[in-house]
C-alpha atoms as a PDB file:
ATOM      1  CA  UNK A   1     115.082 103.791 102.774  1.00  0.00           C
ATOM      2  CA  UNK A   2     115.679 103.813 106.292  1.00  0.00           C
ATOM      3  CA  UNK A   3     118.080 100.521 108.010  1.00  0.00           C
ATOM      4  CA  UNK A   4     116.206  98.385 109.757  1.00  0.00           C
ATOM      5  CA  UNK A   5     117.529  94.920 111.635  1.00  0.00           C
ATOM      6  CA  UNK A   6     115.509  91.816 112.796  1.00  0.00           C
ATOM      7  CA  UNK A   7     116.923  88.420 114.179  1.00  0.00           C
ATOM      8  CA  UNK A   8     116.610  85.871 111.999  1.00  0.00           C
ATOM      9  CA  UNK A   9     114.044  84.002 114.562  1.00  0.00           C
ATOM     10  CA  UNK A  10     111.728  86.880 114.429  1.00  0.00           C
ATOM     11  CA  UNK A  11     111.450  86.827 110.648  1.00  0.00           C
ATOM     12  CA  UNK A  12     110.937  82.891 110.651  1.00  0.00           C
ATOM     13  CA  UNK A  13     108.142  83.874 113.021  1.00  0.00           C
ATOM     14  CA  UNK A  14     106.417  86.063 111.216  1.00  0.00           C
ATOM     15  CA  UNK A  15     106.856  84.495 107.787  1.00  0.00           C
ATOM     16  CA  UNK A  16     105.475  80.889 109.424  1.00  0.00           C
ATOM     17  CA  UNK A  17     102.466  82.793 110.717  1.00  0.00           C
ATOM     18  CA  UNK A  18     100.206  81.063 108.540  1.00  0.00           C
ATOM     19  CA  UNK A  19      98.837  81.343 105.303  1.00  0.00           C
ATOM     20  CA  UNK A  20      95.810  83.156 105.997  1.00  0.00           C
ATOM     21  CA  UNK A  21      97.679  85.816 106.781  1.00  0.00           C
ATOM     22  CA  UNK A  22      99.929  85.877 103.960  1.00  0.00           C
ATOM     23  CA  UNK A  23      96.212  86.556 101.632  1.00  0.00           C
ATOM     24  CA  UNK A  24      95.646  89.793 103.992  1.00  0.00           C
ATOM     25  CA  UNK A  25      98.871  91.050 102.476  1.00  0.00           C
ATOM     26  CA  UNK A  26      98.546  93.929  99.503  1.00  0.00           C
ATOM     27  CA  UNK A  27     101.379  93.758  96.916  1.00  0.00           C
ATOM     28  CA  UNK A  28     103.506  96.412  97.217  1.00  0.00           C
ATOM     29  CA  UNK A  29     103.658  98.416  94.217  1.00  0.00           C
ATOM     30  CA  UNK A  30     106.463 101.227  95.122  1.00  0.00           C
ATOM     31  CA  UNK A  31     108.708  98.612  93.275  1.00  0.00           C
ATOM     32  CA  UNK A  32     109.598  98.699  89.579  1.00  0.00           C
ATOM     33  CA  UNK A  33     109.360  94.782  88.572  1.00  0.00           C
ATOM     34  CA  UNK A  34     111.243  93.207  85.473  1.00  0.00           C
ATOM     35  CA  UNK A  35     110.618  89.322  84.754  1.00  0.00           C
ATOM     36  CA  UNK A  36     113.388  87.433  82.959  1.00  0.00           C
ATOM     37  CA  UNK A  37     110.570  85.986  81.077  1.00  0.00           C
ATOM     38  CA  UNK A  38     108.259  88.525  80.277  1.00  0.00           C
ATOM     39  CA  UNK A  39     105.102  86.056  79.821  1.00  0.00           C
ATOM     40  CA  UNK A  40     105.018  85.191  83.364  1.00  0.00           C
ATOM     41  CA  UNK A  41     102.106  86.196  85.108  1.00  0.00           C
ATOM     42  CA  UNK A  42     102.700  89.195  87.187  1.00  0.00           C
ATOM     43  CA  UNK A  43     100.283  87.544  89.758  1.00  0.00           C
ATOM     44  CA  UNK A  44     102.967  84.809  90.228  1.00  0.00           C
ATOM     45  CA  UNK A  45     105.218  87.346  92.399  1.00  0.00           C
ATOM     46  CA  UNK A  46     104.393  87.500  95.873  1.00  0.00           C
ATOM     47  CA  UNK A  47     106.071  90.869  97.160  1.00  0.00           C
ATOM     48  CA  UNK A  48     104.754  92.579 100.674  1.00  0.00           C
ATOM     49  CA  UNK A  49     105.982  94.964 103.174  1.00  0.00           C
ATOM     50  CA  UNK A  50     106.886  92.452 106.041  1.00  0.00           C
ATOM     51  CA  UNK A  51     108.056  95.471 108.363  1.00  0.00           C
ATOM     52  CA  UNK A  52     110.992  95.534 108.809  1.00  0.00           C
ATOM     53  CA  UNK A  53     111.566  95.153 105.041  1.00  0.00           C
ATOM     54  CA  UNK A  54     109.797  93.053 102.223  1.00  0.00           C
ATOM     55  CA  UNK A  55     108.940  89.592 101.528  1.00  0.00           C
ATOM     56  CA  UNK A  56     109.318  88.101  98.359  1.00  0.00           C
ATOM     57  CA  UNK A  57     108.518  84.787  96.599  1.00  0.00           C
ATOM     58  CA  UNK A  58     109.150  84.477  92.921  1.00  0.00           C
ATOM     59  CA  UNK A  59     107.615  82.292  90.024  1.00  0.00           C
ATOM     60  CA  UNK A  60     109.108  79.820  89.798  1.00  0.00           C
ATOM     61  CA  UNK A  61     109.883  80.130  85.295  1.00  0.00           C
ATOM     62  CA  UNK A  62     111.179  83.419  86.261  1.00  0.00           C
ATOM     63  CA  UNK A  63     113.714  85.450  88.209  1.00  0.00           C
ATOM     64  CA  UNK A  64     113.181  89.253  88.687  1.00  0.00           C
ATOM     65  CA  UNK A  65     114.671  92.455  89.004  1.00  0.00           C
ATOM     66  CA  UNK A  66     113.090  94.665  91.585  1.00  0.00           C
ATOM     67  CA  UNK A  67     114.035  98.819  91.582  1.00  0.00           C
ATOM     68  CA  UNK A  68     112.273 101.532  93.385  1.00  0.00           C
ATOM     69  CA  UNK A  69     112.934 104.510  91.183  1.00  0.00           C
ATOM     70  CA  UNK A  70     113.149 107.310  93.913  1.00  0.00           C
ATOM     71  CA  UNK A  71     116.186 104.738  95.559  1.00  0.00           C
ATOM     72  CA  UNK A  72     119.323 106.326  94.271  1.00  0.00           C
ATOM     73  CA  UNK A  73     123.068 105.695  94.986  1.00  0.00           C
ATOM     74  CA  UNK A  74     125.538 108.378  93.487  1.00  0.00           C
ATOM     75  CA  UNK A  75     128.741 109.371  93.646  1.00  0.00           C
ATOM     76  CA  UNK A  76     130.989 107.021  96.468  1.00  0.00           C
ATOM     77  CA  UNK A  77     128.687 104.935  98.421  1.00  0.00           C
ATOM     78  CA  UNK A  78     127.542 101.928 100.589  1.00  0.00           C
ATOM     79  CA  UNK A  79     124.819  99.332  99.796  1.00  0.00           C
ATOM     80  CA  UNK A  80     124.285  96.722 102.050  1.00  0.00           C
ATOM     81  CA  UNK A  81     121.431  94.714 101.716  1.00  0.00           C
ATOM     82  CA  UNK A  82     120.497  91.769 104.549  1.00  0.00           C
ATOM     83  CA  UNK A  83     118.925  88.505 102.871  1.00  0.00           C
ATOM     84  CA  UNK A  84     116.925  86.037 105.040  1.00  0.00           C
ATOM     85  CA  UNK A  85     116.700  82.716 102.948  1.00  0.00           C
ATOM     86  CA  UNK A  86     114.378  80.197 103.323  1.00  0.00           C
ATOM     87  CA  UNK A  87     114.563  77.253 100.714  1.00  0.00           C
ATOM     88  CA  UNK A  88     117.714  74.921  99.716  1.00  0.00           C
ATOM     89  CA  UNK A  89     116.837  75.786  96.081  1.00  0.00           C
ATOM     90  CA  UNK A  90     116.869  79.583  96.022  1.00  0.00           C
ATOM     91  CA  UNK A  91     118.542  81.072  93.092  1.00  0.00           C
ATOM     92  CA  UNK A  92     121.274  84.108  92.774  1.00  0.00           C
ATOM     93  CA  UNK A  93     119.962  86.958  94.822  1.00  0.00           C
ATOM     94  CA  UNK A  94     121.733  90.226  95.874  1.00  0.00           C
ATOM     95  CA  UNK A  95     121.814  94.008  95.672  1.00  0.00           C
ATOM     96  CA  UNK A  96     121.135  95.867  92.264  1.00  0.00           C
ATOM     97  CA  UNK A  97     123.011  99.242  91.517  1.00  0.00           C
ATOM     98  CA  UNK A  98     123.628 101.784  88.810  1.00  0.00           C
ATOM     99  CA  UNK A  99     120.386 100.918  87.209  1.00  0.00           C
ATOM    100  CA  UNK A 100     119.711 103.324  84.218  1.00  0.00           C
ATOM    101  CA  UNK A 101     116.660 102.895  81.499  1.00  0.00           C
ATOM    102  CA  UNK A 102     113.069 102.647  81.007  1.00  0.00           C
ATOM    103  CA  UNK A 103     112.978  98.929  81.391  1.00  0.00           C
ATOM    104  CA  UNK A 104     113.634  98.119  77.228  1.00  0.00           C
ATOM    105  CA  UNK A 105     116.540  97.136  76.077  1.00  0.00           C
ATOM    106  CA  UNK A 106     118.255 100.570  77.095  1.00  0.00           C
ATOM    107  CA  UNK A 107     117.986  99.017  80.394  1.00  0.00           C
ATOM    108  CA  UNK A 108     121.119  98.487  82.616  1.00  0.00           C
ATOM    109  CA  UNK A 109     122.403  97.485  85.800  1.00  0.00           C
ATOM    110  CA  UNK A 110     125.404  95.895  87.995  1.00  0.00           C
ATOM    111  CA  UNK A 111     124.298  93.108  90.435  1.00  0.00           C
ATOM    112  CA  UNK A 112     126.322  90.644  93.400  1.00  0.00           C
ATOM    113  CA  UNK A 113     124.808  88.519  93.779  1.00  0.00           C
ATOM    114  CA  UNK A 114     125.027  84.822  95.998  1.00  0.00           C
ATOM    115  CA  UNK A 115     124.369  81.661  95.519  1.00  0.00           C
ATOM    116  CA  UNK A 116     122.862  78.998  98.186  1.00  0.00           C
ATOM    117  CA  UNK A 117     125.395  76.728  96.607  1.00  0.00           C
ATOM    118  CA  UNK A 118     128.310  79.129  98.125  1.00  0.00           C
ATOM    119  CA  UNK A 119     129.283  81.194  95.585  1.00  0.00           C
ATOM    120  CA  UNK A 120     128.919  84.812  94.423  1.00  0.00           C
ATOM    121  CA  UNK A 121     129.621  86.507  91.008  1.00  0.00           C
ATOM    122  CA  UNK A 122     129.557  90.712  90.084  1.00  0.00           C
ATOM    123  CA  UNK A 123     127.306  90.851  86.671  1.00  0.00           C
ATOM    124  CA  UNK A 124     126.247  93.486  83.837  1.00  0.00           C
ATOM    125  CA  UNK A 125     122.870  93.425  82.550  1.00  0.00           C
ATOM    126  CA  UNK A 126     122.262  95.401  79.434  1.00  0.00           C
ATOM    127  CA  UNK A 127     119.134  94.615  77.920  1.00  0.00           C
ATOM    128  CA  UNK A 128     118.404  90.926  77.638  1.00  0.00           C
ATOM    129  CA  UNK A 129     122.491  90.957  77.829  1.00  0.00           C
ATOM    130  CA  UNK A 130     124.512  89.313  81.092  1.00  0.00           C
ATOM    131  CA  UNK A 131     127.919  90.309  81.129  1.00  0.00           C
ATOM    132  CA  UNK A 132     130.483  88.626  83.902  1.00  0.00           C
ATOM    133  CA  UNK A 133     132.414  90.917  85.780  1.00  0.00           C
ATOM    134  CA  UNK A 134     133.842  88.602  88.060  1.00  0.00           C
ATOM    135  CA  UNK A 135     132.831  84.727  87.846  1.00  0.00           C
ATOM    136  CA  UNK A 136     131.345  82.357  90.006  1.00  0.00           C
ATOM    137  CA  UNK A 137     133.604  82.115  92.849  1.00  0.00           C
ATOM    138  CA  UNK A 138     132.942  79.790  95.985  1.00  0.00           C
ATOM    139  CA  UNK A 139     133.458  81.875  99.709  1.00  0.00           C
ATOM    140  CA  UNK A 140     133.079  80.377 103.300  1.00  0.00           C
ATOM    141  CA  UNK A 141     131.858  83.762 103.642  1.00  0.00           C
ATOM    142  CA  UNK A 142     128.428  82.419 102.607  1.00  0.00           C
ATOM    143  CA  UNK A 143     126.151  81.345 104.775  1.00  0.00           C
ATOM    144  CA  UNK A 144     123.960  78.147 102.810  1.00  0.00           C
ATOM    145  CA  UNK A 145     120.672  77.235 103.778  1.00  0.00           C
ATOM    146  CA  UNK A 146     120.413  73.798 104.340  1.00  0.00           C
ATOM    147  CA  UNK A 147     117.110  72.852 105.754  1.00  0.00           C
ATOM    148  CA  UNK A 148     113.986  73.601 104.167  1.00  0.00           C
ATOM    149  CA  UNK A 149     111.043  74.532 106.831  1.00  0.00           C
ATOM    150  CA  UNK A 150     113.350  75.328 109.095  1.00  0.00           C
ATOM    151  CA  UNK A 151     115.183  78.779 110.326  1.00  0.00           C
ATOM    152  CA  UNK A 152     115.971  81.283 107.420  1.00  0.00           C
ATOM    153  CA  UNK A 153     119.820  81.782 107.055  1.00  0.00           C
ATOM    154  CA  UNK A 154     120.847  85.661 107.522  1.00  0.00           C
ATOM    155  CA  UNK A 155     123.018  87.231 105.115  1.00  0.00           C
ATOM    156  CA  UNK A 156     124.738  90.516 105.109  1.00  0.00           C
ATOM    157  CA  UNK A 157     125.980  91.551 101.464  1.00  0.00           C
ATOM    158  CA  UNK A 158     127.509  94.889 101.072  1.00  0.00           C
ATOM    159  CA  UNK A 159     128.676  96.663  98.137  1.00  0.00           C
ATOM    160  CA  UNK A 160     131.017  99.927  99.028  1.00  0.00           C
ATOM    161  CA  UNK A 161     131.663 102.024  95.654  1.00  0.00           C
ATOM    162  CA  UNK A 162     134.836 104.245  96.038  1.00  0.00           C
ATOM    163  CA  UNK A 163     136.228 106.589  93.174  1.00  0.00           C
ATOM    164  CA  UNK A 164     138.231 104.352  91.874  1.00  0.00           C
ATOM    165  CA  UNK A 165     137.166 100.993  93.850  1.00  0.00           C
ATOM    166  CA  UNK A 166     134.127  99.045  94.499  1.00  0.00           C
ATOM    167  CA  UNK A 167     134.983  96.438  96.964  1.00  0.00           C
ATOM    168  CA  UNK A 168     132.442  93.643  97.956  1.00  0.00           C
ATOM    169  CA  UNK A 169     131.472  92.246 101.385  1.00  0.00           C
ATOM    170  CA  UNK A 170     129.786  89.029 102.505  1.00  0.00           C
ATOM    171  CA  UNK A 171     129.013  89.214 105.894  1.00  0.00           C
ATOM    172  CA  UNK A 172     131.798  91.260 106.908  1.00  0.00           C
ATOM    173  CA  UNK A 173     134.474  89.757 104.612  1.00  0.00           C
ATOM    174  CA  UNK A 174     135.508  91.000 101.667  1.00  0.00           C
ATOM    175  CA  UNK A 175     135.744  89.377  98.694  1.00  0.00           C
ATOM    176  CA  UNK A 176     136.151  90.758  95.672  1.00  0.00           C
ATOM    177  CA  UNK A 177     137.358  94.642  93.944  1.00  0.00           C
ATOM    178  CA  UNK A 178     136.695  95.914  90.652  1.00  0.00           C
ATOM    179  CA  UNK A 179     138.000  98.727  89.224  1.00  0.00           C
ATOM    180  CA  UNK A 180     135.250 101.517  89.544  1.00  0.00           C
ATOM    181  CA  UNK A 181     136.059 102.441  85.418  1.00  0.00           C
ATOM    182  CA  UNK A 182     132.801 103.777  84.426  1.00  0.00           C
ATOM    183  CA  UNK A 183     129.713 105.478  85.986  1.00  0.00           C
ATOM    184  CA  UNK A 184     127.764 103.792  88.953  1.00  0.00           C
ATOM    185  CA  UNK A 185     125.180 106.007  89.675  1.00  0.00           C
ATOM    186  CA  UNK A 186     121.640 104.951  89.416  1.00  0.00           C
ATOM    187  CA  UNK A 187     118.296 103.496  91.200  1.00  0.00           C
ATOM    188  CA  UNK A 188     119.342 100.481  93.609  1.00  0.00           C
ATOM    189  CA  UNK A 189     117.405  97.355  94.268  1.00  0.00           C
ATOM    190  CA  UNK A 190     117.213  93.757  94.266  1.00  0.00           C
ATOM    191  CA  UNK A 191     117.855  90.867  92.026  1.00  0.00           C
ATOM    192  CA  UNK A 192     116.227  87.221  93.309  1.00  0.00           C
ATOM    193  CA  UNK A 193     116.397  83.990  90.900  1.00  0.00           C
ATOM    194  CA  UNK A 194     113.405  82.022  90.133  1.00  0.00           C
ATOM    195  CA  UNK A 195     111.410  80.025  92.864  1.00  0.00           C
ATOM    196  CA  UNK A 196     113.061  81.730  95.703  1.00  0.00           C
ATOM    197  CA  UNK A 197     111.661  82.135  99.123  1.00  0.00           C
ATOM    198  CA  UNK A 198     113.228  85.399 101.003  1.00  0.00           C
ATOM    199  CA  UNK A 199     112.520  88.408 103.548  1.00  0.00           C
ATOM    200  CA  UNK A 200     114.986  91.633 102.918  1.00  0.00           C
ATOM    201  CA  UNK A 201     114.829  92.892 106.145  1.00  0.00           C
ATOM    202  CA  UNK A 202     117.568  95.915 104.945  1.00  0.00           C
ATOM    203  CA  UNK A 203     117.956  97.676 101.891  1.00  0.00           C
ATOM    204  CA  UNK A 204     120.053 100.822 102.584  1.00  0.00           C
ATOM    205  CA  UNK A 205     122.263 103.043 100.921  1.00  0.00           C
ATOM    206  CA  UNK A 206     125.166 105.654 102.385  1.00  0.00           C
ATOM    207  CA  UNK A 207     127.271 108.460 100.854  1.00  0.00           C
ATOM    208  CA  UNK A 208     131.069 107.860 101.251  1.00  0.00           C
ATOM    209  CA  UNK A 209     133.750 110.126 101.326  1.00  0.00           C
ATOM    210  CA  UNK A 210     136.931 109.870  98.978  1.00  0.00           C
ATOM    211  CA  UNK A 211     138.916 106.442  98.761  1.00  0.00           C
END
């Protein structure tokens, strides 16, 4: 995927261009969806190329997990992603990494993700499985959205893996580390909670040298 950047009062633009032209958009199907309820209707996600990047509104009975199998990360690495949000009520969203599995419950992945309520937490999905890496922790760093219908808030969450280090960045801060510990090579993505209104504008991935 190639980096792309766009100020925050361009995207409002374009996404408050009206409905009608919202129904001209085709659903992008280069991404690999998983619901957290699998009975949702699949019609219920609204997920476009908004150039530059995507647009995506999710049902609101269920988050999803969104992966674009020929996006890889491996070895030492950077993923940033850059998150416009647009309601007071979004739910966790953030960069996926190190997915592995043929979407059953083989399926696994590490996500950091924020919160509009100002915190972040590092998770482990396996299968229907969440496992906390680091907890819900609250950070200035985040910046909330406050005002429905008005400007989306930018931001910039980064995740840089090292060979023994991943250390994670909110808008230029850091965070949090983990210990790297196991393997984190796999397809990258996103993760967005249920009933969320958002434009990714980047989705990018680097290769690192050593720590």
């Amino acid at each position: 995927m190639k980096a792309s950047l766009i100020p925050a009062a361009i995207v409002a633009a374009a996404i408050m261009s009206g409905p009608a032209a919202a129904q001209d958009m085709v659903r992008d199907s280069s991404w690999t969806v998983t619901y957290d309820d699998p009975s949702v209707a699949d019609s219920s996600l609204f997920l476009v190329v908004m150039k530059p990047g995507w647009h995506v509104t999710t049902p609101a009975g269920s988050g999803v997990t969104l992966t674009q199998p020929d996006s890889t990360a491996t070895g030492n690495y950077l993923l940033k992603s850059v998150i416009f949000t647009f309601n007071t009520d979004a739910q966790p969203v953030g960069p996926v990494f190190a997915r592995k599995g043929q979407n059953d419950s083989s399926t696994e992945f590490v996500t950091f993700l924020i919160n509009n309520d100002g915190t972040f937490g590092l998770f482990h999905y396996a299968g229907a499985e969440r496992h906390t890496l680091v907890p819900w922790t609250k950070s200035d760093a985040i910046i909330r959205q406050v005002d429905t219908g008005g400007s989306p808030v930018k931001n910039v969450v980064t995740v840089l893996v090292g060979a023994t280090t991943i250390r994670f960045y909110i808008n230029g801060s850091e965070v949090t580390q983990h210990d790297r510990g196991r393997g984190f090579d796999g397809e990258i993505g996103l993760r967005v909670g249920a009933g969320t209104n958002l434009h990714v504008s980047e989705l990018t991935v680097a290769a690192l040298g050593q720590d």
